[in-house]
C-alpha atoms as a PDB file:
ATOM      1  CA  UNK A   1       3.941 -69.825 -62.487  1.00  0.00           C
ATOM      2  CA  UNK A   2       0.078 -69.151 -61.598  1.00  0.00           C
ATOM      3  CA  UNK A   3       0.846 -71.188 -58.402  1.00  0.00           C
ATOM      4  CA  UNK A   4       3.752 -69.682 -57.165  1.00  0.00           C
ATOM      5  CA  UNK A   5       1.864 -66.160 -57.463  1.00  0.00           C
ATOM      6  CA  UNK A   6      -0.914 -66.911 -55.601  1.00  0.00           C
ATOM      7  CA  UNK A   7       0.830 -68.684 -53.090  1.00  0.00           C
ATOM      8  CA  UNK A   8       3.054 -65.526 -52.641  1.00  0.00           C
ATOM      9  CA  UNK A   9      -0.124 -63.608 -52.398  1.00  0.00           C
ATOM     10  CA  UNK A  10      -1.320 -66.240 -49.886  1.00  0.00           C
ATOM     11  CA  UNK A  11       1.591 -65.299 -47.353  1.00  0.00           C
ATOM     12  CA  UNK A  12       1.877 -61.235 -48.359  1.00  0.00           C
ATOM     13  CA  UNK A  13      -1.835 -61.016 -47.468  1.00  0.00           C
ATOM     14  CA  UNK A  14      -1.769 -62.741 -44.136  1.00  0.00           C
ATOM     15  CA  UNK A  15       1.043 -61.110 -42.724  1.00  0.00           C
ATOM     16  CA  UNK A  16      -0.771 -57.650 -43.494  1.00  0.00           C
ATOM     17  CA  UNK A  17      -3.377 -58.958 -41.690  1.00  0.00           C
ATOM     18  CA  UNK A  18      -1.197 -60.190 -38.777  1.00  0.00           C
ATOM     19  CA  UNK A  19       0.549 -56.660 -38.966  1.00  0.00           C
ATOM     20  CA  UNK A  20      -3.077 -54.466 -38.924  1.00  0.00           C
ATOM     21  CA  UNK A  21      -4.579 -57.006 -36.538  1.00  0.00           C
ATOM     22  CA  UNK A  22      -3.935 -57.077 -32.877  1.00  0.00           C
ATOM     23  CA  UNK A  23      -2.247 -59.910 -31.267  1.00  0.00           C
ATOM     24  CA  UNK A  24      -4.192 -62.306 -29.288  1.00  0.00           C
ATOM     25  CA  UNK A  25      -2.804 -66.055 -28.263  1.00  0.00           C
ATOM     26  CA  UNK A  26      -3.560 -68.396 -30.917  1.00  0.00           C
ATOM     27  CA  UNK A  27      -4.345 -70.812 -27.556  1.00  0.00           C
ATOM     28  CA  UNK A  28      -6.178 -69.549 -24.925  1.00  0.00           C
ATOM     29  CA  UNK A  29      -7.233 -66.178 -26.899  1.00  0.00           C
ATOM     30  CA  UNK A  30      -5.408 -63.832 -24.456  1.00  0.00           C
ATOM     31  CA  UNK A  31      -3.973 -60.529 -26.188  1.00  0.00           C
ATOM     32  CA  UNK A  32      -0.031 -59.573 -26.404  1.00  0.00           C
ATOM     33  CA  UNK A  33       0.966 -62.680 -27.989  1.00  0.00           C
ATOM     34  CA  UNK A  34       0.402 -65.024 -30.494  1.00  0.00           C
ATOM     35  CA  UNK A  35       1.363 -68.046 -28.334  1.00  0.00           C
ATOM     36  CA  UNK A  36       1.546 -66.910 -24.594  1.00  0.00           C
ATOM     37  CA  UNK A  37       3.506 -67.735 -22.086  1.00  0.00           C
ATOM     38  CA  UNK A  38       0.706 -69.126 -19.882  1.00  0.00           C
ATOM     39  CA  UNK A  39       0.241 -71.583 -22.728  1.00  0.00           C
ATOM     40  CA  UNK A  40       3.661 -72.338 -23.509  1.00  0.00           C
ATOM     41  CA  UNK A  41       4.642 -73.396 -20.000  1.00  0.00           C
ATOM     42  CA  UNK A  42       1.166 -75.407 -19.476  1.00  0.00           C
ATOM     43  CA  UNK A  43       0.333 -77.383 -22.354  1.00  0.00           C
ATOM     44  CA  UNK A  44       3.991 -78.376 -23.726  1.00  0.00           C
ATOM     45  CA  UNK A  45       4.788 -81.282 -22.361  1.00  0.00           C
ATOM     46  CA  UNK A  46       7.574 -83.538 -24.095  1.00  0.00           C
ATOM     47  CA  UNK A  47       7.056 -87.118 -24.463  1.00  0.00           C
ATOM     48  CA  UNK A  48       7.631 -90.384 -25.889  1.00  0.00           C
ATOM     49  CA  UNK A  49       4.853 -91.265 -27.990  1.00  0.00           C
ATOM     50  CA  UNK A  50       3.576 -95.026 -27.261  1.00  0.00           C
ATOM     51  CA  UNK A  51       5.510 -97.783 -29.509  1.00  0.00           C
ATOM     52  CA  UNK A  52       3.578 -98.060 -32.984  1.00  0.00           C
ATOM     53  CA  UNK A  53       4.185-100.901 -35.306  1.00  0.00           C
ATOM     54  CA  UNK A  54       6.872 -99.629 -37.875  1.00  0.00           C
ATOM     55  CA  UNK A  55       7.112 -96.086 -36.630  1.00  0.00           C
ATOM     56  CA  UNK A  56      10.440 -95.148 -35.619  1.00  0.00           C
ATOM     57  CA  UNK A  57      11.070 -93.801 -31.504  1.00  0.00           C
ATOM     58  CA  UNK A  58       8.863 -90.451 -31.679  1.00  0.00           C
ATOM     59  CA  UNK A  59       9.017 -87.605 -29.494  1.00  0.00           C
ATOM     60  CA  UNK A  60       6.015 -85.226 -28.989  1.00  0.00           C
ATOM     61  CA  UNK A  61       5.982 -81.235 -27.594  1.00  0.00           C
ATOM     62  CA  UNK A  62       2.536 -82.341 -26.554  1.00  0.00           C
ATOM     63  CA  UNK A  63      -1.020 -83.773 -26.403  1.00  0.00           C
ATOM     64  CA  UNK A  64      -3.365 -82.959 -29.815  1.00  0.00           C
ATOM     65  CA  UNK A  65      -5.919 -81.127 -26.975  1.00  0.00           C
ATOM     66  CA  UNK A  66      -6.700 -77.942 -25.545  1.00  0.00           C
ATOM     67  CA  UNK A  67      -4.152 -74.738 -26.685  1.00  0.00           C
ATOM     68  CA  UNK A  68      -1.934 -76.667 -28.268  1.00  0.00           C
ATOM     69  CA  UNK A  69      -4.443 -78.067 -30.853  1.00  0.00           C
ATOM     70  CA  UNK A  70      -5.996 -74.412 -31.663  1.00  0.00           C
ATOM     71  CA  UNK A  71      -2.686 -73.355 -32.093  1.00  0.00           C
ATOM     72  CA  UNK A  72      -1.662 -75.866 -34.626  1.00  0.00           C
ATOM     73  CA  UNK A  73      -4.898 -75.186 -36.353  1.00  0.00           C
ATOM     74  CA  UNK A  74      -4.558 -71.627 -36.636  1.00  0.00           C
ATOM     75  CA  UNK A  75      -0.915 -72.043 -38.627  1.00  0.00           C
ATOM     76  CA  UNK A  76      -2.096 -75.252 -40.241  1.00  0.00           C
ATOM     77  CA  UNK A  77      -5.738 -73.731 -41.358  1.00  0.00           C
ATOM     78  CA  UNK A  78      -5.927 -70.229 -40.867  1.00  0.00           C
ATOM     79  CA  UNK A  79      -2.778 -69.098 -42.139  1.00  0.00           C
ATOM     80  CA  UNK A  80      -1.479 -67.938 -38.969  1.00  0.00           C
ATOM     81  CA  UNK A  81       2.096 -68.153 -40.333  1.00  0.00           C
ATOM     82  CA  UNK A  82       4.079 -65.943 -37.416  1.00  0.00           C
ATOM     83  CA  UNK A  83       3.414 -69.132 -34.971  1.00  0.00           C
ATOM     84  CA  UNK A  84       5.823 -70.995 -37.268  1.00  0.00           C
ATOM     85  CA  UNK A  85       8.440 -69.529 -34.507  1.00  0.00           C
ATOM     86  CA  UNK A  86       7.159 -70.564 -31.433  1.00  0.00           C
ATOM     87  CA  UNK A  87       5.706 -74.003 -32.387  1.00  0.00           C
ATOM     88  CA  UNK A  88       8.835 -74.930 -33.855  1.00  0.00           C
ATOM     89  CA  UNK A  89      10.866 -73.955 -30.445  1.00  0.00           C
ATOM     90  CA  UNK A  90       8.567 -76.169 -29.113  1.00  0.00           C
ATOM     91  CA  UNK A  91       9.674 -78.790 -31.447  1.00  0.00           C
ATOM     92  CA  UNK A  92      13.127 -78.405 -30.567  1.00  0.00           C
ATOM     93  CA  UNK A  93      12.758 -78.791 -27.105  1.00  0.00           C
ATOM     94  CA  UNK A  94      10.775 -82.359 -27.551  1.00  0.00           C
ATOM     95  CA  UNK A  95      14.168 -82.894 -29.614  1.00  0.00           C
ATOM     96  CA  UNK A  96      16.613 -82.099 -26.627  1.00  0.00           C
ATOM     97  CA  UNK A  97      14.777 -83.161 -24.240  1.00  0.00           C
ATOM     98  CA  UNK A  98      14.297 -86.056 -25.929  1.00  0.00           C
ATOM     99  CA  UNK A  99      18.538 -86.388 -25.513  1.00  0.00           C
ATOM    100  CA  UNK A 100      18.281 -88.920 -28.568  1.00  0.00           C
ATOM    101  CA  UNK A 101      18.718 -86.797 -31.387  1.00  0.00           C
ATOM    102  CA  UNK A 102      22.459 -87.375 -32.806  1.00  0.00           C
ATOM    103  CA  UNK A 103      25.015 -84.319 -33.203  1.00  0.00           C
ATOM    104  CA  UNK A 104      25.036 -84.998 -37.467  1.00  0.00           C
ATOM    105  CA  UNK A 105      21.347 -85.524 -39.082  1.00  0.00           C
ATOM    106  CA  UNK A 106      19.068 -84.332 -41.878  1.00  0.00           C
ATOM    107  CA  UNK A 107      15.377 -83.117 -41.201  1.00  0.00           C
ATOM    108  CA  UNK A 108      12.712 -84.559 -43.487  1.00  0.00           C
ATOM    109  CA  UNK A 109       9.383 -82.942 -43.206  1.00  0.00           C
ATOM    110  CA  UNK A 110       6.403 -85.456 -43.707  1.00  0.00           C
ATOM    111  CA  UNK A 111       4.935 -83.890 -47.014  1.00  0.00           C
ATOM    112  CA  UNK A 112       1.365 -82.117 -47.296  1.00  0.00           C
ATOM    113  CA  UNK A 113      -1.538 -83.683 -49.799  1.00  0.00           C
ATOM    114  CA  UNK A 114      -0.869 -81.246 -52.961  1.00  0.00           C
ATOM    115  CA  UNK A 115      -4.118 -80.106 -53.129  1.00  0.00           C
ATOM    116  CA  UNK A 116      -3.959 -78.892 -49.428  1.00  0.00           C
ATOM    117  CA  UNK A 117      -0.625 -77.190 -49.805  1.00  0.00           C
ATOM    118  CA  UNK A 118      -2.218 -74.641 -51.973  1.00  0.00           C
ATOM    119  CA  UNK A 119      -5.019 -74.031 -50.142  1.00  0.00           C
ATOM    120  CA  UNK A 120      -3.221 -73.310 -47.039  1.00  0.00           C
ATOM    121  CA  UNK A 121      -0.653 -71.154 -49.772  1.00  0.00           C
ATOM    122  CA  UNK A 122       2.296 -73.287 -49.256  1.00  0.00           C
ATOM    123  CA  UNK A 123       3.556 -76.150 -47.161  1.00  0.00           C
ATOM    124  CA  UNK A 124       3.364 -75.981 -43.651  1.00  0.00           C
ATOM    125  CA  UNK A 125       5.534 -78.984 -42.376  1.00  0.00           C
ATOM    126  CA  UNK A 126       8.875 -77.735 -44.847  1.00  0.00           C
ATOM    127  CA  UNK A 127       7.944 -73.998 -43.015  1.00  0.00           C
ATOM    128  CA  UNK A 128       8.020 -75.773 -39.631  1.00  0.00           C
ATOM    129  CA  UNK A 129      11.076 -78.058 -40.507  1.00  0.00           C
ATOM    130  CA  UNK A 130      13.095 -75.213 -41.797  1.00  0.00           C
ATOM    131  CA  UNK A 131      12.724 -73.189 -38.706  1.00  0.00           C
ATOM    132  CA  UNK A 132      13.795 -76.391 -36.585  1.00  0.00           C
ATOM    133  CA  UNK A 133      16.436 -76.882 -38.434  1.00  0.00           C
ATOM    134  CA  UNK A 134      18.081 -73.627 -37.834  1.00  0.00           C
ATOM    135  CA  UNK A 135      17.039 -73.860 -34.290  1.00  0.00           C
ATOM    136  CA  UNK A 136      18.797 -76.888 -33.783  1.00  0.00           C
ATOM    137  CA  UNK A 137      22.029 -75.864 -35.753  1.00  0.00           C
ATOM    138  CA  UNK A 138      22.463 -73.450 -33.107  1.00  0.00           C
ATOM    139  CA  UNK A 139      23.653 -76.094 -30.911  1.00  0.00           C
ATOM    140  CA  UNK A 140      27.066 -76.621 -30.277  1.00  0.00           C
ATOM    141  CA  UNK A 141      28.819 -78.917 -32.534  1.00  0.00           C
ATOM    142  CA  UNK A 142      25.608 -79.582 -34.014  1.00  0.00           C
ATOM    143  CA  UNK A 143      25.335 -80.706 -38.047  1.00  0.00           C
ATOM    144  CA  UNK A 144      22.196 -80.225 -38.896  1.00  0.00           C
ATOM    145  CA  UNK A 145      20.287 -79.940 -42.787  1.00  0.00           C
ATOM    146  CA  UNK A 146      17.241 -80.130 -43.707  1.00  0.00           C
ATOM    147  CA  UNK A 147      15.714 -80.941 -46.958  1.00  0.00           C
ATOM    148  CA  UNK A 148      11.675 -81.913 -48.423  1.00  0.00           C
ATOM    149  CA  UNK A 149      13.192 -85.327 -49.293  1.00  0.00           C
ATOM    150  CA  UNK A 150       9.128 -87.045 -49.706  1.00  0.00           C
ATOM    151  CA  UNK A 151       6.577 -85.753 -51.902  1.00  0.00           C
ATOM    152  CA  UNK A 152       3.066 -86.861 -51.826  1.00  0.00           C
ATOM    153  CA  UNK A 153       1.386 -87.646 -55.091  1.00  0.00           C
ATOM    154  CA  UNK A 154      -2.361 -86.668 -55.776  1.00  0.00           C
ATOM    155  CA  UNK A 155      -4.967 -88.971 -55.032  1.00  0.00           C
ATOM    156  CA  UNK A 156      -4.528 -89.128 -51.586  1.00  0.00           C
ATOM    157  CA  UNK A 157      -7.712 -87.919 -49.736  1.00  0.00           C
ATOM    158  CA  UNK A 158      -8.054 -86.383 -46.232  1.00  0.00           C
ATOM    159  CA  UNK A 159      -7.247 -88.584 -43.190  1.00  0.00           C
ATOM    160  CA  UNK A 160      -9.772 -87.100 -40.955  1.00  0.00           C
ATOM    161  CA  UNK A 161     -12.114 -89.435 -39.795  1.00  0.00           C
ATOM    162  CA  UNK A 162      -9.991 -92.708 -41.183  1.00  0.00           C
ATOM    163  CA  UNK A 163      -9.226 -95.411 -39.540  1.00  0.00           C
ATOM    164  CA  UNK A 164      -5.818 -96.710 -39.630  1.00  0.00           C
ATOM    165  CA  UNK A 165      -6.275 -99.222 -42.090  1.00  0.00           C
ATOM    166  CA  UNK A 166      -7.856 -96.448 -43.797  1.00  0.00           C
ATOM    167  CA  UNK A 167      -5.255 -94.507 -43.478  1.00  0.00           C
ATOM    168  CA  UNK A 168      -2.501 -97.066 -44.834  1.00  0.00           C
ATOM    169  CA  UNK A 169      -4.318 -97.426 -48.129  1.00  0.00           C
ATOM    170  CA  UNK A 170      -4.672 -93.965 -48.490  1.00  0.00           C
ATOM    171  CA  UNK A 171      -1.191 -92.874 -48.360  1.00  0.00           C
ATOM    172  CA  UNK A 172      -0.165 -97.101 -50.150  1.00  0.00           C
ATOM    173  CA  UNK A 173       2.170 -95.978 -53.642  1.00  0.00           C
ATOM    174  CA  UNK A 174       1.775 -92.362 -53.129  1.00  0.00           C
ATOM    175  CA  UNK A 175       4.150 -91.205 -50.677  1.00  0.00           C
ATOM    176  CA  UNK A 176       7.323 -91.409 -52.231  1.00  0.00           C
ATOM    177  CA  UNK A 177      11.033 -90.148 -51.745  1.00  0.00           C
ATOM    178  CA  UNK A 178      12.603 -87.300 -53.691  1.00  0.00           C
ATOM    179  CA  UNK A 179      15.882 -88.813 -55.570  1.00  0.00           C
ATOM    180  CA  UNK A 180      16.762 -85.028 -55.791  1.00  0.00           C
ATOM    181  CA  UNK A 181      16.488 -84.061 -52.629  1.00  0.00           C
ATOM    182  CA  UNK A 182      17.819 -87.002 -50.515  1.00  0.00           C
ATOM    183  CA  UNK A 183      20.514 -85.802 -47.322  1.00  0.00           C
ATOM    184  CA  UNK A 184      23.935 -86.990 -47.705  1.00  0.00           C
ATOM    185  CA  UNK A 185      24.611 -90.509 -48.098  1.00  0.00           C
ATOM    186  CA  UNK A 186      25.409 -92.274 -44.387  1.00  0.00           C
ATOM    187  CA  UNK A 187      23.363 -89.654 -42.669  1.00  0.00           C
ATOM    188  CA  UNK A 188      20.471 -90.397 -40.608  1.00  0.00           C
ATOM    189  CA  UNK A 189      17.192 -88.608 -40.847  1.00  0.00           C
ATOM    190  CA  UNK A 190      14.682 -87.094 -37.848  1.00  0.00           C
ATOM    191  CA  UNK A 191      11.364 -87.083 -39.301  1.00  0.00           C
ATOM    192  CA  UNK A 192       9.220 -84.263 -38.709  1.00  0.00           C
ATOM    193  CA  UNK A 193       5.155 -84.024 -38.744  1.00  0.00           C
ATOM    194  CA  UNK A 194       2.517 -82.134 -37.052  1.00  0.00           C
ATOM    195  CA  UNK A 195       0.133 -84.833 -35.585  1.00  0.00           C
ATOM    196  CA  UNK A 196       0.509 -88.243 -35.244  1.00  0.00           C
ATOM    197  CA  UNK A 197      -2.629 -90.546 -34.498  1.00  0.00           C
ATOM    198  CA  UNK A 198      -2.568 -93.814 -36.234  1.00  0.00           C
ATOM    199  CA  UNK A 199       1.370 -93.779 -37.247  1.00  0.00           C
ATOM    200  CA  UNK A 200       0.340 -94.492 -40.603  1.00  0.00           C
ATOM    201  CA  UNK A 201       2.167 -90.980 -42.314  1.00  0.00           C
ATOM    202  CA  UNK A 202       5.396 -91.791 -40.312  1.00  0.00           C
ATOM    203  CA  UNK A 203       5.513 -95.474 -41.390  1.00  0.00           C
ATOM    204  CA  UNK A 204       5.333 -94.747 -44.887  1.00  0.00           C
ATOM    205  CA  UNK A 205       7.744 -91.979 -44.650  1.00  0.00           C
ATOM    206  CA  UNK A 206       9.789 -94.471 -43.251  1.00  0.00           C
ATOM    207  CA  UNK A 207       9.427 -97.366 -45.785  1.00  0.00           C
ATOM    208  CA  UNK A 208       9.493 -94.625 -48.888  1.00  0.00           C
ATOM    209  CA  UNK A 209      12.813 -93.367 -47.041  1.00  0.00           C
ATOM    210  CA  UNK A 210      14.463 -97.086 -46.276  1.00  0.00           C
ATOM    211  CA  UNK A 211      13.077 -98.304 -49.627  1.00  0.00           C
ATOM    212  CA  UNK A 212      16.307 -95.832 -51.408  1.00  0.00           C
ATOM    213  CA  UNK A 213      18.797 -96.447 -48.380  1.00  0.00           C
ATOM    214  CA  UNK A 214      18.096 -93.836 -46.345  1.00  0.00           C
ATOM    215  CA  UNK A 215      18.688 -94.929 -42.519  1.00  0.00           C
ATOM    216  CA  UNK A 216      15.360 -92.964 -40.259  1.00  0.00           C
ATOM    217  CA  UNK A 217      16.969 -92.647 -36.753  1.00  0.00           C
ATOM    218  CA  UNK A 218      13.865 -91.688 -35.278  1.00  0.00           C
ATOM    219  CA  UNK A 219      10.873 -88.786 -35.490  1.00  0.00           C
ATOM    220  CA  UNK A 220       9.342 -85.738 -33.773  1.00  0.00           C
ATOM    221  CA  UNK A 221       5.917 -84.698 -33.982  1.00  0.00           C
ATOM    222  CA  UNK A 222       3.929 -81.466 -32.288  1.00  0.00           C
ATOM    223  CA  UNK A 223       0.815 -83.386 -31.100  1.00  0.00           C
ATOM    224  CA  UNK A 224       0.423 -86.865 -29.796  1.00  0.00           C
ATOM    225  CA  UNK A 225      -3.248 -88.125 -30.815  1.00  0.00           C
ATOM    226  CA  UNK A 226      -2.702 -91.489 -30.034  1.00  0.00           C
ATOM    227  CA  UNK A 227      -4.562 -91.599 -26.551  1.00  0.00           C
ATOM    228  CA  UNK A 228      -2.233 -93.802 -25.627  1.00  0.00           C
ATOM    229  CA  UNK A 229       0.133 -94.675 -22.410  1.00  0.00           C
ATOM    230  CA  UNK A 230       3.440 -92.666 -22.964  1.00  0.00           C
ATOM    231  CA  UNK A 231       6.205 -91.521 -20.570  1.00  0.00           C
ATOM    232  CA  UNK A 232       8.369 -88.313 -20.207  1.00  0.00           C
ATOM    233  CA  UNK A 233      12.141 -88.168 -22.180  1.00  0.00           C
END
């Protein structure tokens, strides 16, 4: 009950702040808007993310550099929660540009570390899936759900600054799937995450997800931190 409050309190008191504070681009720092257009035509730029070993066929808005990065940080960190909007129409545009996503499928967010959940007062990835997902329903003939089908237990610590092996045993036995909250049986699932470096969150999402028959078709991701050779959808 305690946790629900404050994370209630979390969201009511940065919203008065983003209602008593001007507007200034969450990228570049220009004023009017909290992602500008400048930014928005500049630094998206959908692409396949290189080929990682057991991470399904990814599609990023974007490089984890420049705008794009202080704009993720600023909803992921700073509780700029009004960019929720415009970073998740950039995640549906990776998605149809992308041409791969299939007219019937179920978003699953890749789940927060519980600790960091609450200090950020509430998860950011189901925020940012939910929004896609009505985005998405929007287009014609379109069957689209959503649903926080993977939880992350506690224990797991921080990725920054892990390597990927690192990062494998960090996330080994605690990332598991929600028998509650699993789509409908037969459909296929888009994964959904903020960042993807190593591949090590989507892989486990994907073997926690396959490991109670549920088929991942494939996965979209903001940022692209892999450094690595990719090409356009």
């Amino acid at each position: 009950m305690l946790t629900t409050v404050l994370t209630a309190f979390h969201h009511l008191f940065a919203e008065l702040l983003d209602l008593v504070l001007p507007a200034v681009c969450a990228g570049c720092g220009g004023p009017g808007r909290l992602w500008c257009a400048r930014c928005a035509a500049l630094f998206a730029h959908p692409h396949w993310v290189a080929e990682l070993p057991g991470v399904p066929p990814t599609v990023a808005a974007g490089d984890y550099t420049g705008p794009l990065r202080q704009a993720l940080l600023a909803y992921k960190e700073r509780g700029q929660h009004r960019l929720v909007e415009p970073l998740a129409q950039m995640l549906a545009s990776a998605v149809l540009a992308s041409d791969r996503a299939p007219p019937s499928c179920w978003l699953v967010p890749a789940p927060s570390r519980p600790a960091a959940a609450r200090a950020r007062g509430g998860d950011h990835m189901h925020a940012l899936a939910s929004v896609l997902a009505q985005l998405l329903a929007r287009v014609p003939g379109a069957r689209i759900g959503m649903s926080p089908a993977l939880r992350m237990r506690s224990g797991v610590l921080d990725s920054v600054g892990l390597d990927a092996a690192a990062r494998c045993a960090n996330l080994r036995g605690r990332l598991v799937a929600r028998l509650d909250q699993l789509p409908p049986r037969g459909v296929g699932v888009l994964l959904v995450d903020d960042v993807v470096t190593t591949g090590a969150t989507l892989r486990t999402c994907v073997a926690a997800l396959t490991a109670v028959g549920v088929p991942v078709l494939g996965a979209v991701t903001l940022c692209d931190a892999t450094g690595a050779h990719r090409h356009p959808p």
